[in-house]
Protein backbone atom coordinates (compact mmCIF):
# COMPACT_ATOMS: atom_id res chain seq x y z
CA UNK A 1 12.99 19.81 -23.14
CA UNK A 2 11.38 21.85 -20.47
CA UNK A 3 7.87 21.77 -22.33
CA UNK A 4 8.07 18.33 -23.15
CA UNK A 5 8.98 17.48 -19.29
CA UNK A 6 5.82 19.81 -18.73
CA UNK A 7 3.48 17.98 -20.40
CA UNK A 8 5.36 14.28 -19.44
CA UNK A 9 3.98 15.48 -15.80
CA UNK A 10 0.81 17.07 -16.68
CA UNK A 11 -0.69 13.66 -18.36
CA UNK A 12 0.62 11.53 -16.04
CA UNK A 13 -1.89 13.29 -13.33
CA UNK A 14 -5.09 13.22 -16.22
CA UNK A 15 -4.64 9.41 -17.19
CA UNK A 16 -6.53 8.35 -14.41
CA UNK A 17 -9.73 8.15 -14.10
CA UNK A 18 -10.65 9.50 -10.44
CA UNK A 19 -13.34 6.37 -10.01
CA UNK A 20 -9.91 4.38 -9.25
CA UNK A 21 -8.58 3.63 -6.73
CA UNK A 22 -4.21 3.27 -5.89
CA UNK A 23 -3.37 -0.06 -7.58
CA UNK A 24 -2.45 -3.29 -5.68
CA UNK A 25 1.21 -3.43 -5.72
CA UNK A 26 1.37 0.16 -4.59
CA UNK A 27 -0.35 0.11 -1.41
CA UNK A 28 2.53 -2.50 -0.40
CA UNK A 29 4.84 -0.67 -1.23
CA UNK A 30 3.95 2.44 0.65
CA UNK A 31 4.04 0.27 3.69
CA UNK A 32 7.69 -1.02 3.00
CA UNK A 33 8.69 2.75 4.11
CA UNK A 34 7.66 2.40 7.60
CA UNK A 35 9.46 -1.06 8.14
CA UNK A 36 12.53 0.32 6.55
CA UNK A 37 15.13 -2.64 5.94
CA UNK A 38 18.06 -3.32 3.63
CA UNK A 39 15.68 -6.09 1.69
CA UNK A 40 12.11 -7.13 0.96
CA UNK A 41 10.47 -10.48 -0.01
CA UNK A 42 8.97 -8.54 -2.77
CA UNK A 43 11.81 -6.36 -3.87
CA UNK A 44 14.94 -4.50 -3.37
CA UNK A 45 15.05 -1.41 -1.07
CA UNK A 46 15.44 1.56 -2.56
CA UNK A 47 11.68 1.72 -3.27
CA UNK A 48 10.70 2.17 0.23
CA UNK A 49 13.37 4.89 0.93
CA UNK A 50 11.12 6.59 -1.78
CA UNK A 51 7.97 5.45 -0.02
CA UNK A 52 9.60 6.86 2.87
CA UNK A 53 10.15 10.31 1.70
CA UNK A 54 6.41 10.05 0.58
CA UNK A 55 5.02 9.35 3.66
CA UNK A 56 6.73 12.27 5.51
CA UNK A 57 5.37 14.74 2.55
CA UNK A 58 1.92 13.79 3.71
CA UNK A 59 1.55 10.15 1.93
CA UNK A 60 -1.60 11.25 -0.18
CA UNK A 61 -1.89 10.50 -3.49
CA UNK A 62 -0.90 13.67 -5.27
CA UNK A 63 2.64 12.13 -3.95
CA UNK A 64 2.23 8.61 -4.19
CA UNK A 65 2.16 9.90 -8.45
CA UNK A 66 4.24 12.54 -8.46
CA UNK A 67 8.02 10.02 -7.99
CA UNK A 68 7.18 7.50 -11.07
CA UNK A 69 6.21 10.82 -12.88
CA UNK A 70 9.15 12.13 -11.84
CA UNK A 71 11.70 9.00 -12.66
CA UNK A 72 9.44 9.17 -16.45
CA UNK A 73 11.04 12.63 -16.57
CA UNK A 74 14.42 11.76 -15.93
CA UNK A 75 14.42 9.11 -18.55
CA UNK A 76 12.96 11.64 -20.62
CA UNK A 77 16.02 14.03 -20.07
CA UNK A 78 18.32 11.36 -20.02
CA UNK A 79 17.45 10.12 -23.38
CA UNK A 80 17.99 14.08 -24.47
CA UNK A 81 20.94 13.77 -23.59
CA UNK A 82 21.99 10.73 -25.15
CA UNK A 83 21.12 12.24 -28.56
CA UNK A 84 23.36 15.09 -27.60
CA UNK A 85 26.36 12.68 -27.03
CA UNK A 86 25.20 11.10 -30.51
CA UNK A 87 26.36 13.90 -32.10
CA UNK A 88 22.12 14.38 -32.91
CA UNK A 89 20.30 18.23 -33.59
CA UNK A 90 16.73 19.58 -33.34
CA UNK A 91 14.94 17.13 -35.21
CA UNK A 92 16.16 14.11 -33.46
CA UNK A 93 15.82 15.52 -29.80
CA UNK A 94 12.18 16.42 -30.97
CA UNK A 95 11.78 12.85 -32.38
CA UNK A 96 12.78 10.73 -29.40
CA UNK A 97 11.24 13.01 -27.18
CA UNK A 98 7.94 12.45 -29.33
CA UNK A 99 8.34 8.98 -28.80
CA UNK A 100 9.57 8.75 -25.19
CA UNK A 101 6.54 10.61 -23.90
CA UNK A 102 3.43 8.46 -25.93
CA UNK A 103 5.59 4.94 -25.45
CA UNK A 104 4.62 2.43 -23.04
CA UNK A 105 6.66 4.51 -19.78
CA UNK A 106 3.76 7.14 -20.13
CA UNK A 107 1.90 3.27 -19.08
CA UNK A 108 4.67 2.51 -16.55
CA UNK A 109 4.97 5.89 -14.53
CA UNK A 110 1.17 6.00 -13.98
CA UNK A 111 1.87 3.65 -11.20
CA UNK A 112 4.35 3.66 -7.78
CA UNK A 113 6.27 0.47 -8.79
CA UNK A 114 10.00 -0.31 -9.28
CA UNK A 115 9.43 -0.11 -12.94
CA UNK A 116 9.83 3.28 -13.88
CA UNK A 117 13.63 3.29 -11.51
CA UNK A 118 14.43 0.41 -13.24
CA UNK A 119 13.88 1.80 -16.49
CA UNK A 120 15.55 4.66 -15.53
CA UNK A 121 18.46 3.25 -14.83
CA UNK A 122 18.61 0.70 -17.78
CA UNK A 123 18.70 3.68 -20.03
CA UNK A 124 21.35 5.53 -17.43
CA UNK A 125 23.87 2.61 -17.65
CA UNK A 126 23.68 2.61 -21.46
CA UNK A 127 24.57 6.56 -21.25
CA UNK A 128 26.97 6.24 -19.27
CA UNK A 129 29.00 3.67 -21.32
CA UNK A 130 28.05 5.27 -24.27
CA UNK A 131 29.98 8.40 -22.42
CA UNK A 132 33.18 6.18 -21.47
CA UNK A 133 33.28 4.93 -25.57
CA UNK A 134 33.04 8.67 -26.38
CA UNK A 135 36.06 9.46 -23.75
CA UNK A 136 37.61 6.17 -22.41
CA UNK A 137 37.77 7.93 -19.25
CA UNK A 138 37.61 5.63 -16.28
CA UNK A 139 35.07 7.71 -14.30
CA UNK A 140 32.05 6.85 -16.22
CA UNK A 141 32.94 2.97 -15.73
CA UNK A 142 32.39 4.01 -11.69
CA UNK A 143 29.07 5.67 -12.86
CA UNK A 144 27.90 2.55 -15.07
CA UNK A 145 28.86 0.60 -11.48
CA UNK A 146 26.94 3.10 -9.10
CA UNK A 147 24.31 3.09 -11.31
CA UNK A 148 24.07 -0.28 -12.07
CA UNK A 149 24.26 -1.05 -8.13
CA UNK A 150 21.10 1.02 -7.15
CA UNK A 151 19.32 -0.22 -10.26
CA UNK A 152 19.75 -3.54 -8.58
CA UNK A 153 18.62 -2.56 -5.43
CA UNK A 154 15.68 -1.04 -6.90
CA UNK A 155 14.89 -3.98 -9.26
CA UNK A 156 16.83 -7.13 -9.86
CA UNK A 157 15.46 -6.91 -13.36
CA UNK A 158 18.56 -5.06 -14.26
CA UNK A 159 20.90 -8.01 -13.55
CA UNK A 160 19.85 -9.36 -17.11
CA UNK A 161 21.01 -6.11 -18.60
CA UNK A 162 24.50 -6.76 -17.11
CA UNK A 163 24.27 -10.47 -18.53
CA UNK A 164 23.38 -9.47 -21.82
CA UNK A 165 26.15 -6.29 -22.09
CA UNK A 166 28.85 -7.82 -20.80
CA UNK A 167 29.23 -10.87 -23.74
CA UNK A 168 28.36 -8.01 -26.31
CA UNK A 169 31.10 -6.07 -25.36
CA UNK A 170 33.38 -9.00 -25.09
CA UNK A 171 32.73 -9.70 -28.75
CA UNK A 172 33.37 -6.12 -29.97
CA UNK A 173 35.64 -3.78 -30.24
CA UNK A 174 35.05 -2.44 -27.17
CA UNK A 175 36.75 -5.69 -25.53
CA UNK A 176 39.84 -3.53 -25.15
CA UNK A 177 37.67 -2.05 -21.76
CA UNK A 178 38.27 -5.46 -19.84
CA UNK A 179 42.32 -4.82 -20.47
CA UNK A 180 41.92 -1.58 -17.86
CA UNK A 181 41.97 -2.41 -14.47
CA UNK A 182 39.18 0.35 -13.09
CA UNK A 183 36.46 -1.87 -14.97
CA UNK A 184 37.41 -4.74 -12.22
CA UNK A 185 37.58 -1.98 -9.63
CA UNK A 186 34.35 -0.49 -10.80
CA UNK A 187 32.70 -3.96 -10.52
CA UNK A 188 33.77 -4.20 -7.03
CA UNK A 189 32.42 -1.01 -6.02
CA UNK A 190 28.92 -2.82 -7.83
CA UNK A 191 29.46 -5.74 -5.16
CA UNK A 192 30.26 -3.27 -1.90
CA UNK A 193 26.95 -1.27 -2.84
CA UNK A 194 24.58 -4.12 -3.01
CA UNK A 195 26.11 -5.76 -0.37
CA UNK A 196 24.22 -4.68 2.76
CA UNK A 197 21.00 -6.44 0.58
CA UNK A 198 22.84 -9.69 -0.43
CA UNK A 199 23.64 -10.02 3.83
CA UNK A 200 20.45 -9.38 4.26
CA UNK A 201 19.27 -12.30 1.54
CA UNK A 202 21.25 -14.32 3.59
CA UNK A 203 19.98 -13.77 7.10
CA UNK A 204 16.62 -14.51 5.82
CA UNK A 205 16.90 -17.23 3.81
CA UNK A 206 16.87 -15.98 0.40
CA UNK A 207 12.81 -15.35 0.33
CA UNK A 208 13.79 -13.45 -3.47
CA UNK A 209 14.67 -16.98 -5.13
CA UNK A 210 11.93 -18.86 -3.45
CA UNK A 211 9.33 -15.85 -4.48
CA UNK A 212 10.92 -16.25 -8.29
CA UNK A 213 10.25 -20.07 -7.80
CA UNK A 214 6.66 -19.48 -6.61
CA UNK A 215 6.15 -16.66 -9.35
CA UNK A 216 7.38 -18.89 -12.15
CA UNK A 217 5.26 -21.47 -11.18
CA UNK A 218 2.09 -19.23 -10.74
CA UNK A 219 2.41 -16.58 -13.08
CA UNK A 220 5.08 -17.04 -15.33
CA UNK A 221 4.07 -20.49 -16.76
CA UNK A 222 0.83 -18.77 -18.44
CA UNK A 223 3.67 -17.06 -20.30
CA UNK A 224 3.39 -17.12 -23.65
CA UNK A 225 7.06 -16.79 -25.48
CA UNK A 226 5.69 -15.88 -29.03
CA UNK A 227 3.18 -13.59 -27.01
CA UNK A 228 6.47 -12.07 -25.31
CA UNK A 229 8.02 -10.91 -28.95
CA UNK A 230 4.46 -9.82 -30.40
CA UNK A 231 4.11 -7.36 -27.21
CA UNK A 232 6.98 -5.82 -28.03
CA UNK A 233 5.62 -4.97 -31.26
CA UNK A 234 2.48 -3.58 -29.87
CA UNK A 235 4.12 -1.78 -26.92
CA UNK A 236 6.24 0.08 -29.75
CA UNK A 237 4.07 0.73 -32.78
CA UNK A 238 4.11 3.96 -32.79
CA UNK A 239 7.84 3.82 -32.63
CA UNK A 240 8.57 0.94 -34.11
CA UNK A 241 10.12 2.90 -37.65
CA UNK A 242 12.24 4.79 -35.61
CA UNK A 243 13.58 1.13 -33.90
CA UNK A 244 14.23 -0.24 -37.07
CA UNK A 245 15.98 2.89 -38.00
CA UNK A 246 18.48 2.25 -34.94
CA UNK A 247 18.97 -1.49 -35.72
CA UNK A 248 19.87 -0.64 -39.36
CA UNK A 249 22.39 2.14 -38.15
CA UNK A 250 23.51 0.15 -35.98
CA UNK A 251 24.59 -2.00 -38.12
CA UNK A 252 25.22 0.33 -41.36
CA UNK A 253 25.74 3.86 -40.10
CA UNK A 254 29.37 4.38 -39.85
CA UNK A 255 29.65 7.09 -36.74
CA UNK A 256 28.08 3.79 -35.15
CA UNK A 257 30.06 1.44 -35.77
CA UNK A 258 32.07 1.37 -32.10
CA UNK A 259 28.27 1.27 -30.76
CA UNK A 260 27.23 -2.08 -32.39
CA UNK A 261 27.56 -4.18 -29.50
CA UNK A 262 24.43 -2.38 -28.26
CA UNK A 263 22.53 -4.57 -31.16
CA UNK A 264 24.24 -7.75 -29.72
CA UNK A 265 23.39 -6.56 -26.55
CA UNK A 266 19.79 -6.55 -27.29
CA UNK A 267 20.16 -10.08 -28.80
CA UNK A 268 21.47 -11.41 -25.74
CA UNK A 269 19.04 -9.68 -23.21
CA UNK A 270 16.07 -10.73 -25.43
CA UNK A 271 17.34 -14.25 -25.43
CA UNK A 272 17.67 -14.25 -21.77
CA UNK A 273 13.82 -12.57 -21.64
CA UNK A 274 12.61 -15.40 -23.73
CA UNK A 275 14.08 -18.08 -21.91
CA UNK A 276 13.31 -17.33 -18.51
CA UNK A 277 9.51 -16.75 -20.13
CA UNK A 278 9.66 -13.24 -18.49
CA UNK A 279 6.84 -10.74 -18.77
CA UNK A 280 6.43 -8.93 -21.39
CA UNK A 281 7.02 -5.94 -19.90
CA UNK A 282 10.35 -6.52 -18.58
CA UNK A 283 12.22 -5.86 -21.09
CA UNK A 284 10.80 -1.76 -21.92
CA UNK A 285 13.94 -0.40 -20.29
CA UNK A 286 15.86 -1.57 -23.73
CA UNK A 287 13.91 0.37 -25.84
CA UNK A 288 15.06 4.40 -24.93
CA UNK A 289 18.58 4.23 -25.94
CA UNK A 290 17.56 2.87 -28.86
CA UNK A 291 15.06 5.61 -29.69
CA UNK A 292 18.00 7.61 -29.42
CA UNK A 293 20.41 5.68 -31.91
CA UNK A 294 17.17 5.67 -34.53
CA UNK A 295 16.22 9.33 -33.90
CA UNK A 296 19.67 10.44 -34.83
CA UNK A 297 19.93 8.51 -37.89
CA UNK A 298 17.05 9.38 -39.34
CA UNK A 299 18.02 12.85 -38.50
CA UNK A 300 20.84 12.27 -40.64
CA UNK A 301 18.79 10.28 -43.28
CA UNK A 302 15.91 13.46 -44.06
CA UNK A 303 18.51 15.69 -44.49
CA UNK A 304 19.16 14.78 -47.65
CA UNK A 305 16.83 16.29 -50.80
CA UNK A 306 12.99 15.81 -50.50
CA UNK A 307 13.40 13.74 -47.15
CA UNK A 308 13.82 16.60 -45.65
CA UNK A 309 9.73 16.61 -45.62
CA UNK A 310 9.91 13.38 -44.10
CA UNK A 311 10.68 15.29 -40.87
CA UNK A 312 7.14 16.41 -39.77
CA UNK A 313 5.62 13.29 -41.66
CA UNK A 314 7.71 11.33 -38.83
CA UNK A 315 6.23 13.36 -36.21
CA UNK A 316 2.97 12.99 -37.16
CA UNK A 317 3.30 9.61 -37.73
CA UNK A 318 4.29 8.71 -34.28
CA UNK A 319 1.25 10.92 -32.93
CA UNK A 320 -1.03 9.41 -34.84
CA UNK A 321 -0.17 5.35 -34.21
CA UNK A 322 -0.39 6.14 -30.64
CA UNK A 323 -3.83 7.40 -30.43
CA UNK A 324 -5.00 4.00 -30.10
CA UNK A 325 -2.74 3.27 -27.33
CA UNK A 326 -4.08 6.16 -25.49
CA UNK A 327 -7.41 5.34 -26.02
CA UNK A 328 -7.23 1.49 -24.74
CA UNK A 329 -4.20 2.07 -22.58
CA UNK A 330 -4.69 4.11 -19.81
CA UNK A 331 -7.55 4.05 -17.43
CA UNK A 332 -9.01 6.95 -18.21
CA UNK A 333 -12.63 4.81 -18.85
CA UNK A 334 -14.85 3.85 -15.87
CA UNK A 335 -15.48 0.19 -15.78
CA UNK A 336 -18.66 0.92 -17.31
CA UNK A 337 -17.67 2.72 -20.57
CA UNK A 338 -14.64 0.03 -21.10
CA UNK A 339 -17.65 -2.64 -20.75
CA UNK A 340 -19.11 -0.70 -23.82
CA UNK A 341 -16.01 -0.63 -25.87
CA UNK A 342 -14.81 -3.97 -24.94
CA UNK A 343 -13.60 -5.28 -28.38
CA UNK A 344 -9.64 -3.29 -28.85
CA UNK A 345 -9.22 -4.11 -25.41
CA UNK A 346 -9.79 -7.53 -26.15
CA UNK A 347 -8.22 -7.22 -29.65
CA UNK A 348 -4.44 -6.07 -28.03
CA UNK A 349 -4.71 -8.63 -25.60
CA UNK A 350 -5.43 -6.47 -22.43
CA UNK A 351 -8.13 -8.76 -20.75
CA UNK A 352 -6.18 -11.54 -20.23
CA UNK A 353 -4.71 -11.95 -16.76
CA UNK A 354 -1.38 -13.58 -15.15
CA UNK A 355 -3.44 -16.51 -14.50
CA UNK A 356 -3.90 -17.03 -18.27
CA UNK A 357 -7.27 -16.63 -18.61
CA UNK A 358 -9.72 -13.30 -20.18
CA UNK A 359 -11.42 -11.26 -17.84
CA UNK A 360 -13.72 -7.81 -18.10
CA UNK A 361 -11.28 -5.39 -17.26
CA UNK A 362 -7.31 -5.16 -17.71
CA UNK A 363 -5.73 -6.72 -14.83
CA UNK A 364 -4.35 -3.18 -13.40
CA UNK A 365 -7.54 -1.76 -13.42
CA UNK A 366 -9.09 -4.51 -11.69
CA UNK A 367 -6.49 -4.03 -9.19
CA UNK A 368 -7.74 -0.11 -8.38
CA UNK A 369 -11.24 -0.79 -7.37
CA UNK A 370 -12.61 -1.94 -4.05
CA UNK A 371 -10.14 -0.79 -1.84
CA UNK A 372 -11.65 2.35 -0.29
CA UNK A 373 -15.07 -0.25 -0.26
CA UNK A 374 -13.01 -2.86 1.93
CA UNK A 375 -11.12 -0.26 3.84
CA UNK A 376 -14.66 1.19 4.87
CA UNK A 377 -16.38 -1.71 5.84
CA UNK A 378 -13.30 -3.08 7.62
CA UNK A 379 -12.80 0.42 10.04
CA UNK A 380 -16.98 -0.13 10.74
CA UNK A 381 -16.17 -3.27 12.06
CA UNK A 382 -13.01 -2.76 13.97
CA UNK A 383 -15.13 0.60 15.28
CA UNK A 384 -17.46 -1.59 17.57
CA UNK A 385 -15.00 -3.59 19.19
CA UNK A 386 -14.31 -1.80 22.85
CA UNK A 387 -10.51 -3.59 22.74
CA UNK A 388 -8.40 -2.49 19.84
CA UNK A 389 -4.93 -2.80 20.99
CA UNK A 390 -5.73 -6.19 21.49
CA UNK A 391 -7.59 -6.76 17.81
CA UNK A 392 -5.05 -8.40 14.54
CA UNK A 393 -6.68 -7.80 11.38
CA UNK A 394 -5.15 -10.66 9.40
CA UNK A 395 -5.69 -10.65 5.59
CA UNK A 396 -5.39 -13.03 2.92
CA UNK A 397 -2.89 -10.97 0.58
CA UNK A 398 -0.86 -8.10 0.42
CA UNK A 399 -3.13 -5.77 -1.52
CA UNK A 400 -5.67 -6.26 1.22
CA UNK A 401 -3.54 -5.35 4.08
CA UNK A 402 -2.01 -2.19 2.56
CA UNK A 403 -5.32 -0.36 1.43
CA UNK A 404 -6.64 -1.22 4.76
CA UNK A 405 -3.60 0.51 6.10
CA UNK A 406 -3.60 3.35 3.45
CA UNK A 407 -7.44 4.29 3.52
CA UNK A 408 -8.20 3.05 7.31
CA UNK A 409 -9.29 6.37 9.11
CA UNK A 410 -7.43 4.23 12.25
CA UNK A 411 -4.04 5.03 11.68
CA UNK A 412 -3.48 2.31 14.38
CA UNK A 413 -5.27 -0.64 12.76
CA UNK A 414 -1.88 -2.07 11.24
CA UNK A 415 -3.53 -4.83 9.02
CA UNK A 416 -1.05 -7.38 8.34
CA UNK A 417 -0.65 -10.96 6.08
CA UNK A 418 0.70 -14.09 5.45
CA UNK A 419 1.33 -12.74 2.23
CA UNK A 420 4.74 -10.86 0.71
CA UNK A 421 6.57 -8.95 3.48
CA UNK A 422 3.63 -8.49 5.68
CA UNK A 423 4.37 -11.44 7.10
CA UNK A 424 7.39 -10.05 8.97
CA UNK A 425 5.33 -7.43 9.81
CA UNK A 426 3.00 -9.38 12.29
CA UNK A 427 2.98 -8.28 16.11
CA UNK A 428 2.43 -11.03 18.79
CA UNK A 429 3.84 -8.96 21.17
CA UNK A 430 -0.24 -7.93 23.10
CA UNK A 431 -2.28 -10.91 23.42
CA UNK A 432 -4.94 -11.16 20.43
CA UNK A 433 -8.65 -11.84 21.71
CA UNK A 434 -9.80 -10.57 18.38
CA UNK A 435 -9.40 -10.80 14.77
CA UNK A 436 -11.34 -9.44 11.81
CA UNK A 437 -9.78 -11.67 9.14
CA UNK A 438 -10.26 -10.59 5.31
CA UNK A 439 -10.60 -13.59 3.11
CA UNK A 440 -11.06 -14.46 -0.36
CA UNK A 441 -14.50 -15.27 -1.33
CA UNK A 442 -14.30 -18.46 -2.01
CA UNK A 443 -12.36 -19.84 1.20
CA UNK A 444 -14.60 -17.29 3.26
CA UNK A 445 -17.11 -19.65 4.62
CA UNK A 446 -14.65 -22.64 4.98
CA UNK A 447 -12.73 -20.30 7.73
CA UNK A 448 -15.46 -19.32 9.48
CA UNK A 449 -16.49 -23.04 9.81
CA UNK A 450 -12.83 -23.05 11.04
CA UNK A 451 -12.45 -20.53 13.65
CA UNK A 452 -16.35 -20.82 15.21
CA UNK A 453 -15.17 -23.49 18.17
CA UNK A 454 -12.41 -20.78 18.85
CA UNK A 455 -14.21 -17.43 19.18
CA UNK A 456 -17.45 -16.72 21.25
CA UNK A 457 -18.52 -14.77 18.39
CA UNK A 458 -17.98 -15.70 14.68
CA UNK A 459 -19.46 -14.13 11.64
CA UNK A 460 -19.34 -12.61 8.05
CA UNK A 461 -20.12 -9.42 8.54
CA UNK A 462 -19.77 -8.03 4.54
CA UNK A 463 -18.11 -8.67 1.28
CA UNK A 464 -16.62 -6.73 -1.70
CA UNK A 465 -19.15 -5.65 -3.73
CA UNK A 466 -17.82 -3.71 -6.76
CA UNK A 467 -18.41 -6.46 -9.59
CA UNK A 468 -15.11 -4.88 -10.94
CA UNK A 469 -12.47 -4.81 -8.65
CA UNK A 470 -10.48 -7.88 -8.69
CA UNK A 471 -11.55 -8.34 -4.55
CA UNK A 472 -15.15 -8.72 -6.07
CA UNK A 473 -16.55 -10.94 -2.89
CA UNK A 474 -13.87 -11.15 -0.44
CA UNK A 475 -15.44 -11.89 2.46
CA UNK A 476 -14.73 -10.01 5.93
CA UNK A 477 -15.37 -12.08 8.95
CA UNK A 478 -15.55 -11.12 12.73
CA UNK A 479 -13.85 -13.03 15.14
CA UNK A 480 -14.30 -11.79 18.75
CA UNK A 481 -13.69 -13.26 22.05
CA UNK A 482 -10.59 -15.73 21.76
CA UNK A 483 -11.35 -19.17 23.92
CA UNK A 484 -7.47 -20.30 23.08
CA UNK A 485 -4.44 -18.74 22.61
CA UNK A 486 -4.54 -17.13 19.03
CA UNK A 487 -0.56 -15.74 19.26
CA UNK A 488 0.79 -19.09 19.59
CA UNK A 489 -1.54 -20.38 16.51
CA UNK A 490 -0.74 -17.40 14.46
CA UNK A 491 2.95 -17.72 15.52
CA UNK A 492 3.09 -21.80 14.49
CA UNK A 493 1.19 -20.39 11.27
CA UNK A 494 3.96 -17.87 10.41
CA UNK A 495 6.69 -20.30 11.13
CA UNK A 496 5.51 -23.17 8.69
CA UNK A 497 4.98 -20.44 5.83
CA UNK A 498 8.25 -18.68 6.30
């Protein structure tokens, strides 16, 4: 376990290419830790208690890696031990662990996101209740509730694992569970946990449901639902045998049999996936557990006669299906060599964006260049004006702000948005005479049109110009010299968005 934890950490550091930059989503994130709350527009909290801890180890990137490496890990040894409590030996512990480390997670961990908690913690609730079927002692229903409560707060993805359990159970065996009263006490322990974020939902309006609304409308409806069940195919090739394997003993294998409601469970949760047209990748933190149930029965299945050389045929196998995946997957290719290998790319899907359409580059790797670019251009700007305390730079989305704020060499600059949770984030507190506003390319020239009559000085001053990043022309635009009062315009604009 210790050498496969080894070399879990050791690619996570060499999949990346060092041309890139920190992805989009993380650079928000990292922010979240210095306005600490119990909720987020964008997500739970317990991602910026991590982003928290990073920024008092120094905040560089070294860190900003290491925790999603680190949650990969604990899957990893979680999953170990699952095929321990499955009764499985050698063979199968190798097997999973073959599979964990070269399945989509290896993908997952390379970035700081709430994905790699939240699959954590899918594939800790399904231990844990896979310990209290072993035992039927009560404490391990209070672990499936802690657990499930912080996988909430660190993704509300994991409320569709609850929906989807919960009916499987009641249709199994298992339904004796909802006859003992510490499963009701267990589920109020869920509630007490999560609470402090559900007040805070409140307070504020419930942004989460009106960001689902806008995210379904946006991003969601270029969902494809055929596309959704095809990805999981791809995401699992390599492993796909060994997920078969744990559907068929699921359903055949007789030391099993009190486990079969995990098969309805994964009925139900797809179900849910492919109603609510959810991403494709929202649905990975189903697949460990399963690795386990398949890598013990197939365990059981070589042991017999000449299967037994089926054992390092297995191995192999999964090795070798996911050589392609490391090729294409990761971005371990500049921009330029992808360019030259564009076809598998294209042939898995990978160009095409959430807004539906095919681009150059994978949409994550489009989302790690430019940043240092805009970042530099925007601290030569806000260098030459003599008033900084008194100088907003206002951007038009998240991933803007927060690599400003990550790369700026002004630790002071506090770049802020409209956008996500930057928007609460906005200080009107000093009068603003100046702004250095980062738009999108296309609106660029519209706003400066805009703002001219209200600035003594009004100008572009640069743009984006990596033909690769995803911020390929965003425009950066000097406005110096306020004739009116910018607060109360920025504070009317803040209170029509919210």
């Amino acid at each position: 376990m210790i050498g496969f934890i080894a070399v879990k950490f050791l690619l996570q550091y060499i999949l990346i290419n060092p041309v890139y930059d920190l992805q989009r989503d993380e650079y928000l994130h990292l922010d979240q830790g210095k306005h600490l709350a119990w909720g987020y527009i964008s997500v739970p909290p317990v991602t910026s208690w991590i982003s928290f801890i990073i920024n008092l180890l120094g905040n560089s990137v070294f860190w900003v890696k290491f925790f999603p490496a680190l949650f990969g890990a604990l899957t990893m040894i979680l999953i170990w031990k699952t095929v321990e409590e499955l009764k499985g030996g050698l063979f199968a512990l190798i097997l999973a662990s073959t599979a964990l480390l070269v399945s989509p997670l290896l993908r997952i961990n390379i970035l700081f996101q709430p994905n790699s908690l939240d699959i954590f913690f899918w594939s800790l609730v399904y231990f844990t209740i896979i310990k209290y079927i072993n035992t039927e002692n009560s404490k391990w229903l209070y672990a499936a509730a802690i657990t499930l409560a912080f996988g909430i707060l660190s993704k509300y993805n994991i409320m569709i694992l609850a929906a989807g359990l919960l009916p499987a159970l009641l249709i199994s065996e298992n339904r004796k569970m909802f006859l003992n009263k510490n499963l009701f006490l267990a589920g109020a322990l869920t509630l007490l946990i999560i609470l402090p974020n559900l007040l805070w939902q409140y307070r504020n309006n419930f942004p989460t449901i009106r960001q689902l609304k806008e995210l379904s409308e946006t991003q969601l409806v270029n969902v494809n639902r055929f596309d959704f069940v095809t990805d999981q195919v791809k995401y699992f090739i390599s492993s796909l045998f060994i997920i078969i394997a744990a559907f068929v003993a699921l359903i055949a294998y007789k030391p099993f049999k009190k486990f079969r409601f995990f098969l309805w469970s994964y009925i139900f949760i797809m179900s849910l996936f492919i109603l609510l047209k959810a991403k494709s990748y929202y649905a990975i933190g189903l697949y460990p557990v399963l690795m386990a149930f398949g890598s013990v029965y197939l365990e059981y299945v070589f042991n017999f006669g000449w299967k037994k050389y089926l054992k390092p045929a297995s191995l192999a196998l999964v090795l070798i299906l996911s050589i392609p995946f490391f090729l294409i997957g990761f971005p371990v290719r500049s921009p330029e060599q992808i360019l030259k290998h564009i076809e598998p790319y294209k042939k898995f899907g990978l160009l095409r964006w959430e807004d539906g359409r095919e681009h150059n580059l994978p949409q994550d790797f489009a989302d790690m260049l430019g940043w240092k670019e805009l970042a530099g251009k925007v601290d030569s700007i806000y260098n030459t004006i003599p008033e900084k305390d008194h100088t907003l730079v206002l951007c038009d989305n998240y991933g803007q702000a927060g690599a400003i704020n990550y790369y700026s060499a002004f630790k002071n600059i506090h770049a802020v948005s409209y956008n996500a949770d930057y928007i609460n984030w906005i200080n009107l507190d000093k009068k603003i005479k100046n702004v250095i506003r980062v738009k999108e390319a296309e609106e660029a020239e519209r706003d400066l049109q805009k703002f001219m009559p209200l600035f003594e000085v009004a100008k572009i001053t640069g743009h984006v110009e990596n033909h690769d990043a995803r911020e390929f022309g965003t425009s950066i635009l000097l406005l110096q010299g306020a004739k009116t009062d910018v607060n109360k315009i920025i504070a009317k604009e803040i209170e029509e968005r919210k």
